[in-house]
Structure formats: structure tokens, C-alpha cells
C-alpha atoms as a PDB file:
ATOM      1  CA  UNK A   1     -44.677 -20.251 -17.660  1.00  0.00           C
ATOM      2  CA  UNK A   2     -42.266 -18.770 -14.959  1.00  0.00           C
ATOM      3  CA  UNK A   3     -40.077 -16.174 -16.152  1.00  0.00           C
ATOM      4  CA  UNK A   4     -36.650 -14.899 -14.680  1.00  0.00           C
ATOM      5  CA  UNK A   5     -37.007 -11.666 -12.969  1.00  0.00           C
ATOM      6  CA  UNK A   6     -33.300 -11.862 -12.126  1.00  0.00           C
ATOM      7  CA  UNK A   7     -30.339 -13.240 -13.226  1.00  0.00           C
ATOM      8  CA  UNK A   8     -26.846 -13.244 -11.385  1.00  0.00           C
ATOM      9  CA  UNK A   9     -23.692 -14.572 -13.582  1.00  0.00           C
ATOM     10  CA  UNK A  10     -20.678 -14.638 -12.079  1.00  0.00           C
ATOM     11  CA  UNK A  11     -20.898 -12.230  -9.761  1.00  0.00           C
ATOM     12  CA  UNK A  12     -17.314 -11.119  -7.799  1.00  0.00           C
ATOM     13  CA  UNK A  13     -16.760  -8.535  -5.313  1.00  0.00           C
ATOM     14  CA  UNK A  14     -13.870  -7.882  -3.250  1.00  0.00           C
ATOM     15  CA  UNK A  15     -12.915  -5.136  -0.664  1.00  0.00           C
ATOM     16  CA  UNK A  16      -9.321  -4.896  -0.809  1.00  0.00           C
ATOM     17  CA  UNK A  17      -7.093  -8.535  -1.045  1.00  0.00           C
ATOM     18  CA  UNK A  18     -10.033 -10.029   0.740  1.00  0.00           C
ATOM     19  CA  UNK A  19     -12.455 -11.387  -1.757  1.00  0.00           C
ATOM     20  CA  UNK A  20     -16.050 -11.908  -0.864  1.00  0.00           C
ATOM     21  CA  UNK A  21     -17.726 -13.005  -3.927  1.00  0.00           C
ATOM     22  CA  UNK A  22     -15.965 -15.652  -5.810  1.00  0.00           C
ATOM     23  CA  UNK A  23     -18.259 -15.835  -9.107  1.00  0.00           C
ATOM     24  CA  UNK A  24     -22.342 -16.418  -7.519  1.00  0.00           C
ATOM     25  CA  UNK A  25     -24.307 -17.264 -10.221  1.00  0.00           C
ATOM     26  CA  UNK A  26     -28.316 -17.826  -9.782  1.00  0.00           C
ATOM     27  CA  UNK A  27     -31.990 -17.379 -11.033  1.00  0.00           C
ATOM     28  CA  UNK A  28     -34.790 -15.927  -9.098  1.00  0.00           C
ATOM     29  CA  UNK A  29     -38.127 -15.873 -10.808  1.00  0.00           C
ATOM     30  CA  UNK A  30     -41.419 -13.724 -10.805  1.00  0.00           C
ATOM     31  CA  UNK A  31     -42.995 -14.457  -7.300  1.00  0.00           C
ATOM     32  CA  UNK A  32     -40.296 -16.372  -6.353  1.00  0.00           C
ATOM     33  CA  UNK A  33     -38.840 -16.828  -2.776  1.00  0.00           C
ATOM     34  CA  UNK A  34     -35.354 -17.328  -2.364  1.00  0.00           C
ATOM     35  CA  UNK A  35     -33.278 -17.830   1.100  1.00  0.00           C
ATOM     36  CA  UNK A  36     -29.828 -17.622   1.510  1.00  0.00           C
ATOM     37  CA  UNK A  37     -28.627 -19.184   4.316  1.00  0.00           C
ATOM     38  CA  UNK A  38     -24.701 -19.973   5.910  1.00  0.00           C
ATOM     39  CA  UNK A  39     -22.610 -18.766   8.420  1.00  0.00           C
ATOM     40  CA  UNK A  40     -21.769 -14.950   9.253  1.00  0.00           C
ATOM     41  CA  UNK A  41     -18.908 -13.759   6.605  1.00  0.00           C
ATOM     42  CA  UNK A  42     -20.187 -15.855   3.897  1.00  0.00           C
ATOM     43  CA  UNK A  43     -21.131 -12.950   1.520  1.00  0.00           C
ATOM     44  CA  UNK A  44     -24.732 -12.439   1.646  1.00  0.00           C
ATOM     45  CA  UNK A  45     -25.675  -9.456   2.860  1.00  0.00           C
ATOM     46  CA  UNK A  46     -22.753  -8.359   0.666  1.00  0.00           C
ATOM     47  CA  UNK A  47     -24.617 -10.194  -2.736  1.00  0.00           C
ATOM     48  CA  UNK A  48     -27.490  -8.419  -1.304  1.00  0.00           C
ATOM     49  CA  UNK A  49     -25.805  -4.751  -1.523  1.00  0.00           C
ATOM     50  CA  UNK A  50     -24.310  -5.479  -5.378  1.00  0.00           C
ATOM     51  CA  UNK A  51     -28.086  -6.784  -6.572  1.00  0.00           C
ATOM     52  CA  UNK A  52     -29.654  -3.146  -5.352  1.00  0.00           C
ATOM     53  CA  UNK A  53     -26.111  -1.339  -6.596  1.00  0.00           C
ATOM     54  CA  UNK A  54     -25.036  -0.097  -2.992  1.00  0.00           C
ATOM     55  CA  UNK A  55     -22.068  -2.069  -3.667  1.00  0.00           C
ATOM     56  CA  UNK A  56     -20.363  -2.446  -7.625  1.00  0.00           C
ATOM     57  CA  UNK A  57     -19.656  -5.627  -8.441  1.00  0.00           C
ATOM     58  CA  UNK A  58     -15.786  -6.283  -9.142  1.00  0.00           C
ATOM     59  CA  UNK A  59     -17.264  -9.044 -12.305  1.00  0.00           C
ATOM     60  CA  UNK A  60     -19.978 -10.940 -13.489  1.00  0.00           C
ATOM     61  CA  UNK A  61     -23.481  -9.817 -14.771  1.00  0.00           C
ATOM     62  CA  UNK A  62     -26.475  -9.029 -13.423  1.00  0.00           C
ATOM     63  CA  UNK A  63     -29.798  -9.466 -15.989  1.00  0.00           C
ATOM     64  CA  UNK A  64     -33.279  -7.879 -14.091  1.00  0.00           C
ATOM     65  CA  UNK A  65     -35.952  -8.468 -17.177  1.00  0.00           C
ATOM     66  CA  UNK A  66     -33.241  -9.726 -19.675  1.00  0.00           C
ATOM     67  CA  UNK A  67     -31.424  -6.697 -19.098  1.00  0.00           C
ATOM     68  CA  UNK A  68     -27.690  -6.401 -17.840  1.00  0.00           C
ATOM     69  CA  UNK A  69     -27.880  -3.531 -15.148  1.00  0.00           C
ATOM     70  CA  UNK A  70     -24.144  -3.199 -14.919  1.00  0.00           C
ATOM     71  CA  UNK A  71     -23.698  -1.999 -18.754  1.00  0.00           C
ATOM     72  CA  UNK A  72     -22.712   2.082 -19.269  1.00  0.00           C
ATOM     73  CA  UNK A  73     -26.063   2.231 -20.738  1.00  0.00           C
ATOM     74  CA  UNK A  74     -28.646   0.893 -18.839  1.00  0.00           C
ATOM     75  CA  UNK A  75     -30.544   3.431 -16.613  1.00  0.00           C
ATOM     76  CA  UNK A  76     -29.957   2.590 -13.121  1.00  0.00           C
ATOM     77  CA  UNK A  77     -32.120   5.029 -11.427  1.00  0.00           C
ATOM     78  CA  UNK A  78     -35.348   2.829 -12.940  1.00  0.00           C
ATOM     79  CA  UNK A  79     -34.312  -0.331 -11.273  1.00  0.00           C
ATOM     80  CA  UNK A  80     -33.352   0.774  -8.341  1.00  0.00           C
ATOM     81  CA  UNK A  81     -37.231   2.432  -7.837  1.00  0.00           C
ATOM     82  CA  UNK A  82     -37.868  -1.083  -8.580  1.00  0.00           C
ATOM     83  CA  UNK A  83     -35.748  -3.002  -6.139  1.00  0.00           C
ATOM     84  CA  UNK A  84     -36.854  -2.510  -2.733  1.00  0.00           C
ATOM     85  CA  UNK A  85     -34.205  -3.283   0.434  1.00  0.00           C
ATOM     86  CA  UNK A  86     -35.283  -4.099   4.525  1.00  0.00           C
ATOM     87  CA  UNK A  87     -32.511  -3.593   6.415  1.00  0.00           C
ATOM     88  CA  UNK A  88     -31.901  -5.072   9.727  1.00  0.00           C
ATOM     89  CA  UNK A  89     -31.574  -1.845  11.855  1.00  0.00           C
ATOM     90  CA  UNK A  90     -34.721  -0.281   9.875  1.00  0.00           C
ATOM     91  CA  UNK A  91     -33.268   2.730   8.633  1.00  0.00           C
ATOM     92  CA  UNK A  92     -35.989   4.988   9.121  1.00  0.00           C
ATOM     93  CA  UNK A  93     -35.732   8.725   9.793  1.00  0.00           C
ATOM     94  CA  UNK A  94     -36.222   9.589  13.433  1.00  0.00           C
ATOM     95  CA  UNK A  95     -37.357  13.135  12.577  1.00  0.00           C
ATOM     96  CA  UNK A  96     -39.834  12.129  10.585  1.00  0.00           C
ATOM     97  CA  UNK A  97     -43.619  10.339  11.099  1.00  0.00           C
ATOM     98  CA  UNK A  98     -44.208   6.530  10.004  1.00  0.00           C
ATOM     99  CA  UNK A  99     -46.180   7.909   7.243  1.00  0.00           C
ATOM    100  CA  UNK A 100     -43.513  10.638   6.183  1.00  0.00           C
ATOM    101  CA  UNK A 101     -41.181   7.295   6.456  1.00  0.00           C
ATOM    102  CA  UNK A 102     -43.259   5.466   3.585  1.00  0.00           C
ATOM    103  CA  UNK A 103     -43.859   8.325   1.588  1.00  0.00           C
ATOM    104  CA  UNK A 104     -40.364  10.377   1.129  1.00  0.00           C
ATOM    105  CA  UNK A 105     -38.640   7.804  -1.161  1.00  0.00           C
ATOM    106  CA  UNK A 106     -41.854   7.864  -3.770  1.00  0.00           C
ATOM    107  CA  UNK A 107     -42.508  11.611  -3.974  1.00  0.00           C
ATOM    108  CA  UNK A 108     -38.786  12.945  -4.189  1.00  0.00           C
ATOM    109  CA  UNK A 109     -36.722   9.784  -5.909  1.00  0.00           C
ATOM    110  CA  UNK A 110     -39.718   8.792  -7.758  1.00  0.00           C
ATOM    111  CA  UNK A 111     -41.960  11.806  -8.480  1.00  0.00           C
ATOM    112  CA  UNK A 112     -45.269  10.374  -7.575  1.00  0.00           C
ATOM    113  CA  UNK A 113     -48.071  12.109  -6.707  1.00  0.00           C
ATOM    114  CA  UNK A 114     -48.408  13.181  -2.978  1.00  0.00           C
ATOM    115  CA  UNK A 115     -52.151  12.232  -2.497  1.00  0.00           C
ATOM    116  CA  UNK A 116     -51.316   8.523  -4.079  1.00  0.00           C
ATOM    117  CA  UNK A 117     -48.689   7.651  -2.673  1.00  0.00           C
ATOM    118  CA  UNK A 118     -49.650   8.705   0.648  1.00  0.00           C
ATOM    119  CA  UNK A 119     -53.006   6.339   0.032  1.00  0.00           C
ATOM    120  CA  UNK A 120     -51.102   3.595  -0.854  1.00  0.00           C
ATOM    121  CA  UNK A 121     -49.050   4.133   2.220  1.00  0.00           C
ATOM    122  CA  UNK A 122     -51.516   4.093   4.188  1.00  0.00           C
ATOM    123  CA  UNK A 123     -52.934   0.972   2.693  1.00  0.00           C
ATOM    124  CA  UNK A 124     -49.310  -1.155   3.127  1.00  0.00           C
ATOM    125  CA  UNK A 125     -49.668   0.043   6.647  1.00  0.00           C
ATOM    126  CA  UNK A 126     -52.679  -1.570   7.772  1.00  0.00           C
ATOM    127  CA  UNK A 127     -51.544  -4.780   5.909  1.00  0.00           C
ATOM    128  CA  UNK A 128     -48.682  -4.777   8.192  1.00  0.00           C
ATOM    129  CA  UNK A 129     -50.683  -3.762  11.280  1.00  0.00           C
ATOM    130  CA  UNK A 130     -49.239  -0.241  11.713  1.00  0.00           C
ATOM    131  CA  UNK A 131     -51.725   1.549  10.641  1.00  0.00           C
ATOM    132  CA  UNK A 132     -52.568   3.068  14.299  1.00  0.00           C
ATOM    133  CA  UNK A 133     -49.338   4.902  14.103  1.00  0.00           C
ATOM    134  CA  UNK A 134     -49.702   6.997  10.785  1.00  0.00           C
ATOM    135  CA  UNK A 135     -48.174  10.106  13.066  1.00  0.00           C
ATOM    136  CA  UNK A 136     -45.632   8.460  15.257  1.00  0.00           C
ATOM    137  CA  UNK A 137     -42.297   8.815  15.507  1.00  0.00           C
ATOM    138  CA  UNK A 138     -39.866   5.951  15.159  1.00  0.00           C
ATOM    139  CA  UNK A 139     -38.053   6.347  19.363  1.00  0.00           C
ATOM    140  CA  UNK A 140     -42.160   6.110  20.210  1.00  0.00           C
ATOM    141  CA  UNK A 141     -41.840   2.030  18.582  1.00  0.00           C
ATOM    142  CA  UNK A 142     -40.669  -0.869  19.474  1.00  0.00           C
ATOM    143  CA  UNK A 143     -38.227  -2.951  17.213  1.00  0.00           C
ATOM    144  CA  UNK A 144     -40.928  -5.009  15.870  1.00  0.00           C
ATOM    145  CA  UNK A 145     -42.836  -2.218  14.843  1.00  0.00           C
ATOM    146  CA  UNK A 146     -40.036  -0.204  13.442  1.00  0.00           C
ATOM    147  CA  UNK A 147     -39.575  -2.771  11.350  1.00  0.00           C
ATOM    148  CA  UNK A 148     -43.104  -3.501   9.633  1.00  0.00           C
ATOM    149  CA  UNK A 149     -42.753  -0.095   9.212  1.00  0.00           C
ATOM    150  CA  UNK A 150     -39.733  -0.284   7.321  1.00  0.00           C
ATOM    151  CA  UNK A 151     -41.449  -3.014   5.722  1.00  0.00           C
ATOM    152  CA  UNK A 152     -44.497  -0.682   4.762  1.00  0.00           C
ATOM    153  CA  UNK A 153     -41.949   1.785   3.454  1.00  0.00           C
ATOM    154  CA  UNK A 154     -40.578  -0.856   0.910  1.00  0.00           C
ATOM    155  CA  UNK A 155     -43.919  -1.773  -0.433  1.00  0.00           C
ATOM    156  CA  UNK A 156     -44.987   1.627  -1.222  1.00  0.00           C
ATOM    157  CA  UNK A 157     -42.346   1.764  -3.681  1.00  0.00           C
ATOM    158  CA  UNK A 158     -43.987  -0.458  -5.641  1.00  0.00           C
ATOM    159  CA  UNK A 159     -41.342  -2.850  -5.957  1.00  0.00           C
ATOM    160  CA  UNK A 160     -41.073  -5.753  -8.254  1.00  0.00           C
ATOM    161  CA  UNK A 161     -38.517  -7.434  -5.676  1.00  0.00           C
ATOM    162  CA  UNK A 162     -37.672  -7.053  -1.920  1.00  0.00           C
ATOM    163  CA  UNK A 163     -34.478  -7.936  -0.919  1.00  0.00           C
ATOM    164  CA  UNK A 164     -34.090  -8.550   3.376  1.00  0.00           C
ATOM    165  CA  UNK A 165     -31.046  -8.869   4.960  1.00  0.00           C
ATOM    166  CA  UNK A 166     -31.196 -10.344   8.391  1.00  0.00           C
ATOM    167  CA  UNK A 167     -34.455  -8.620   8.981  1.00  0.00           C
ATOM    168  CA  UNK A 168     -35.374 -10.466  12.666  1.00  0.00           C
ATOM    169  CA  UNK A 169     -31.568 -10.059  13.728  1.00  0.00           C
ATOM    170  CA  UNK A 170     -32.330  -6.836  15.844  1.00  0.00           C
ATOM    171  CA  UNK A 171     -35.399  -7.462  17.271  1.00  0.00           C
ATOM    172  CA  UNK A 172     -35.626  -9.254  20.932  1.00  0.00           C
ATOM    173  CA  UNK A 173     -36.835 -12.472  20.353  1.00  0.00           C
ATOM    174  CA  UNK A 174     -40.762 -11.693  21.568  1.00  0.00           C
ATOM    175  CA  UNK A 175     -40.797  -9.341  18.346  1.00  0.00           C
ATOM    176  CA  UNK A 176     -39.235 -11.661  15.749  1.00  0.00           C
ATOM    177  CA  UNK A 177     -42.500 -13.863  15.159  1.00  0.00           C
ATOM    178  CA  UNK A 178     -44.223 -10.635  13.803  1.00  0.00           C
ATOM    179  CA  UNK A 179     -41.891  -9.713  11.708  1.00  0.00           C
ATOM    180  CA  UNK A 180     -41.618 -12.800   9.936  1.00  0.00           C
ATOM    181  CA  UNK A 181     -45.757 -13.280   9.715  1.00  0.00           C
ATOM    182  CA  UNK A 182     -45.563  -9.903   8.211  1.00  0.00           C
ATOM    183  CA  UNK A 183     -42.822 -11.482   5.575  1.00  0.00           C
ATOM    184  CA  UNK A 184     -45.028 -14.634   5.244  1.00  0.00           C
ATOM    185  CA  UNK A 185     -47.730 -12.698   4.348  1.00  0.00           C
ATOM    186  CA  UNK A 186     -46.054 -11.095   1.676  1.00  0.00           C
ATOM    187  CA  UNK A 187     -45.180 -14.598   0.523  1.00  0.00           C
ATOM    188  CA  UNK A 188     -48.900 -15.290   0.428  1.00  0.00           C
ATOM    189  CA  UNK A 189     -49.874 -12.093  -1.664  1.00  0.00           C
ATOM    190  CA  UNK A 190     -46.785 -13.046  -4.530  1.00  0.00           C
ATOM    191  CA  UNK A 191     -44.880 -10.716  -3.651  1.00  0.00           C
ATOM    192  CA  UNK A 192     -41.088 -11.869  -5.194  1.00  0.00           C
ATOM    193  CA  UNK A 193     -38.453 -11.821  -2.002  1.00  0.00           C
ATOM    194  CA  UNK A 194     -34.721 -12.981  -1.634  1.00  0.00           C
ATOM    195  CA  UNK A 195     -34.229 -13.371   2.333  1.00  0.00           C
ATOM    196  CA  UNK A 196     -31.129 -13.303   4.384  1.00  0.00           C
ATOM    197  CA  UNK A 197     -31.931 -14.913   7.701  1.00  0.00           C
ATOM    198  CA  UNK A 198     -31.109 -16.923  10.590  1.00  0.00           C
ATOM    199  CA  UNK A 199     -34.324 -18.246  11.300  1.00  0.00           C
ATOM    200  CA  UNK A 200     -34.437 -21.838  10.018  1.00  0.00           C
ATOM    201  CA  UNK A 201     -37.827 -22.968  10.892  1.00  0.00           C
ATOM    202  CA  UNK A 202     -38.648 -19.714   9.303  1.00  0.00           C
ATOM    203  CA  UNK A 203     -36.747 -20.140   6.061  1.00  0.00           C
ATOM    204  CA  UNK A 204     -38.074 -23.491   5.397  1.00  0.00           C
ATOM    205  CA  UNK A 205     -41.887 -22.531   5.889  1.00  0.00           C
ATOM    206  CA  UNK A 206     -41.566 -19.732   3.459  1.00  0.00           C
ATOM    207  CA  UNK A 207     -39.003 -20.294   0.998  1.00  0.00           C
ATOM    208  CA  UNK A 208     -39.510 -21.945  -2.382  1.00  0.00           C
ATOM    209  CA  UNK A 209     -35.512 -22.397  -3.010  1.00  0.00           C
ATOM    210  CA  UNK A 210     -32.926 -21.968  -0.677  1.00  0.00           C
ATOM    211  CA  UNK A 211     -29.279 -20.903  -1.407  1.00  0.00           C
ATOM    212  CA  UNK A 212     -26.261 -22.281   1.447  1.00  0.00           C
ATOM    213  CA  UNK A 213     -23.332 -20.453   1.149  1.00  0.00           C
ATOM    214  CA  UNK A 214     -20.090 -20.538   2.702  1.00  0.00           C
ATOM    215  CA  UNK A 215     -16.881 -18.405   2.158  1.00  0.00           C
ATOM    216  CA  UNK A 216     -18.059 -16.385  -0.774  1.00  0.00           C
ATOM    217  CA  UNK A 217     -19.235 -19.504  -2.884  1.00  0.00           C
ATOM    218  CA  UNK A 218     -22.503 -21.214  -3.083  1.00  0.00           C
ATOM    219  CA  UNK A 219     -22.181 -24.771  -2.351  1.00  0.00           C
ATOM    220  CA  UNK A 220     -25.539 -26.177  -2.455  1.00  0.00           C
ATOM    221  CA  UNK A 221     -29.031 -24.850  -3.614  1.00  0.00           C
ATOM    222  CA  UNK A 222     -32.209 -26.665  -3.434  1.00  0.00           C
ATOM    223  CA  UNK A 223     -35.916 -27.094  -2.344  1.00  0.00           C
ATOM    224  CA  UNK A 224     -36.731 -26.850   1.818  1.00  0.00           C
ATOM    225  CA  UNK A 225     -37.043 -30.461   2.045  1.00  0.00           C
ATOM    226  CA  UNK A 226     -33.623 -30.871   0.052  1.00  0.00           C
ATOM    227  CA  UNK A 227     -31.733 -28.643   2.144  1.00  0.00           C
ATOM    228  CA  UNK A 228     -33.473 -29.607   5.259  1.00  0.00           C
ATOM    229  CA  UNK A 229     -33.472 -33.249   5.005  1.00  0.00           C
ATOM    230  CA  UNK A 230     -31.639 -34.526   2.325  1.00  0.00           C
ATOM    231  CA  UNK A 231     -28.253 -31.492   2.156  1.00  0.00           C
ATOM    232  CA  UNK A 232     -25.673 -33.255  -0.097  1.00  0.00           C
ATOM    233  CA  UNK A 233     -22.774 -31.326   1.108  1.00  0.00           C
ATOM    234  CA  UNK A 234     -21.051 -31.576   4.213  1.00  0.00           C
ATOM    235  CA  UNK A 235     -20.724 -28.362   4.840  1.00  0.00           C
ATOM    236  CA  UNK A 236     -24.429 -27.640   4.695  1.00  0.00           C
ATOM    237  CA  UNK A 237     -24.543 -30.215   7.186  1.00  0.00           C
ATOM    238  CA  UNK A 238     -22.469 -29.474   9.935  1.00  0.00           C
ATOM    239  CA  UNK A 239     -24.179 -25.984   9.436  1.00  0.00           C
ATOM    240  CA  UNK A 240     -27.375 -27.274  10.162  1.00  0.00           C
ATOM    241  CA  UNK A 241     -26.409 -29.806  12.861  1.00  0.00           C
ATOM    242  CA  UNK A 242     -27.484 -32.487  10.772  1.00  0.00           C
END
């Protein structure tokens, strides 16, 4: 049986008078993938930040294993080594190598052992083909390969979830198809993922649910081939040309 990794109640964020989040509630279970698509200022890159705690939610709940990560009690510092986040500009450290890259986070936020982690960096490279350039820098790579890279780097945390927000958005448009294989590939291997993209054709190869939301709100959730085919909201449908 399928069990909930994560569960979002409610969930309201505002900066200011302008209000982002207006109560997203949703389930995203073990080896799930979820997509949320909709038009730029919708709030998900946003919901993104307030699931790995850059960002405190105003309201609402958030439940990773039955337990509410936003209560005074509830160690933090444990989920986060547990929620991994692929941002679109990579974020990697130019003065460091694509192995150093993968390996900081693990040794000094996570006090693994240098030998293992390092192995198991090197391992996440090769299944993301960069595992020519253990002693590059990042200004010696392309976009494409920064970002399997960055990809890499999330893995060897050891996640139980990777969140991406807009992870092709950066890239020139030769390097976007091997980015998303890479992602696919994770698909393939179970890993559990909740995707911010652009890319429909993407989205609705690898996705097992798919969130559309618009203005802070989710308006319609559903399968690929409900979304895709079948949307029951205008919105969603005028968003997708339909």
C-alpha cells in the first residue's frame, strides 16, 4: 500500500499585503511524481521554498512521515538533510571541484564520513554522466552539465524527496533534453520528485499527478491524460491552448 511521504494542509504565505499562498493543500506519496504546472506568479516555486523551510509558512501544516514540521518541537535540521532542492541557476560553488560540490553538504551539515560520501558521490556522478569531471570547476561547464551536477549533489544527500524548481529554465534549449533524461531517469530508479517546469511534453511523460495552479490557488489536479486531454477548468485550458 502507498503511503504519504508528505502532506500539505492549508498552506498560506504572504510577503507583505500581497498574498501568494491562499491555503494549498495536497498529498505526495513514496515514489511519487508530482508536477506543478501554471503561469509565472502562481506560487510554485514559492510552495517549493516553504516545503524545504527556506521560506515559513504564514498557516497551514505541513506532515513529512505523519509528522507536522512546523511545530516548536519537531527537529528541523533532520528533514531538511532529507529534503533535497535543484535550483534553476545550479547553485554550485565556483571555487570549488564538482566532487567538492557533492560532497560539502554531507560531511559538514550532515557529519558523514569523508571516504563514503565521497564514493557515493562519485557513484551519483556517473549515473548522471559527469563522472569525467570529478576535478572540474563549475566556469569549465556548460549549463547542462552544471546542472546534472547539481543534480548529483542532491542525490548524495540521500534524500527521501527532491524538490526542482524550473530546473531546464536556464539552460539553452540544446541542453534542456539532458537535463530532463537525467530527471526521467530518476523517475525510473523511484526516486520521489515534485517538479516545477515549463516543459509540457516533459511533464506529461514523467509525472504520475500533476498540480495547475493559478494565482496562489490550485484549481485542478489530476492524472497526465486528465490534465492533458480532458482539463475541467477553463483556466487550465486557456493555459494549455486547449
Amino acid at each position: 500500500m502507498e503511503r504519504n511521504l508528505l502532506q500539505v494542509k492549508n498552506l498560506r504565505k504572504s510577503f507583505g499585503a500581497n498574498e501568494i499562498l491562499k491555503g494549498i493543500s495536497f498529498n505526495l506519496q513514496q515514489g511519487q511524481v508530482i508536477s506543478l504546472i501554471g503561469p509565472s506568479g502562481s506560487g510554485k516555486s514559492t510552495l517549493l521554498r516553504c516545503l524545504n523551510l527556506l521560506e515559513r509558512p504564514d498557516q497551514g501544516e505541513i506532515f513529512y512521515k505523519g509528522q507536522n514540521i512546523l511545530e516548536g518541537d519537531f527537529k528541523t535540521a533532520d528533514f531538511k538533510g532529507k529534503v533535497a532542492m535543484v535550483f534553476q541557476n545550479f547553485n554550485l560553488f565556483n571555487n570549488m571541484t564538482v566532487l567538492e560540490n557533492c560532497t560539502r553538504a554531507p560531511i559538514k551539515v550532515l557529519n558523514k564520513d569523508r571516504k563514503q560520501v565521497e564514493s557515493q558521490a562519485i557513484h551519483n556522478l556517473e549515473l548522471v554522466g559527469m563522472a569525467d569531471f570529478l576535478q572540474a570547476r563549475p566556469r569549465q561547464l556548460s549549463g547542462g552539465q552544471k546542472q546534472r551536477v547539481a543534480i548529483a549533489r542532491a542525490l548524495t544527500m540521500e534524500p527521501d524527496l527532491i524538490l526542482f524548481d524550473e530546473p531546464t529554465s536556464a539552460l539553452d534549449p540544446e541542453m534542456v533534453g539532458e537535463v530532463l533524461a537525467t530527471i526521467k531517469n530518476l523517475r525510473d530508479l523511484g526516486m520521489t520528485m515534485l517538479i516545477v517546469s515549463h516543459e509540457m511534453d516533459f511533464v506529461s511523460r514523467v509525472s504520475d499527478r500533476i498540480i495547475f495552479m493559478d494565482q496562489g490557488s490550485i484549481l485542478e489536479e489530476g492524472n497526465p491524460e486528465e490534465i492533458f486531454t480532458n482539463p475541467q477548468q477553463q483556466r487550465t485550458k486557456d493555459f494549455l491552448s486547449l
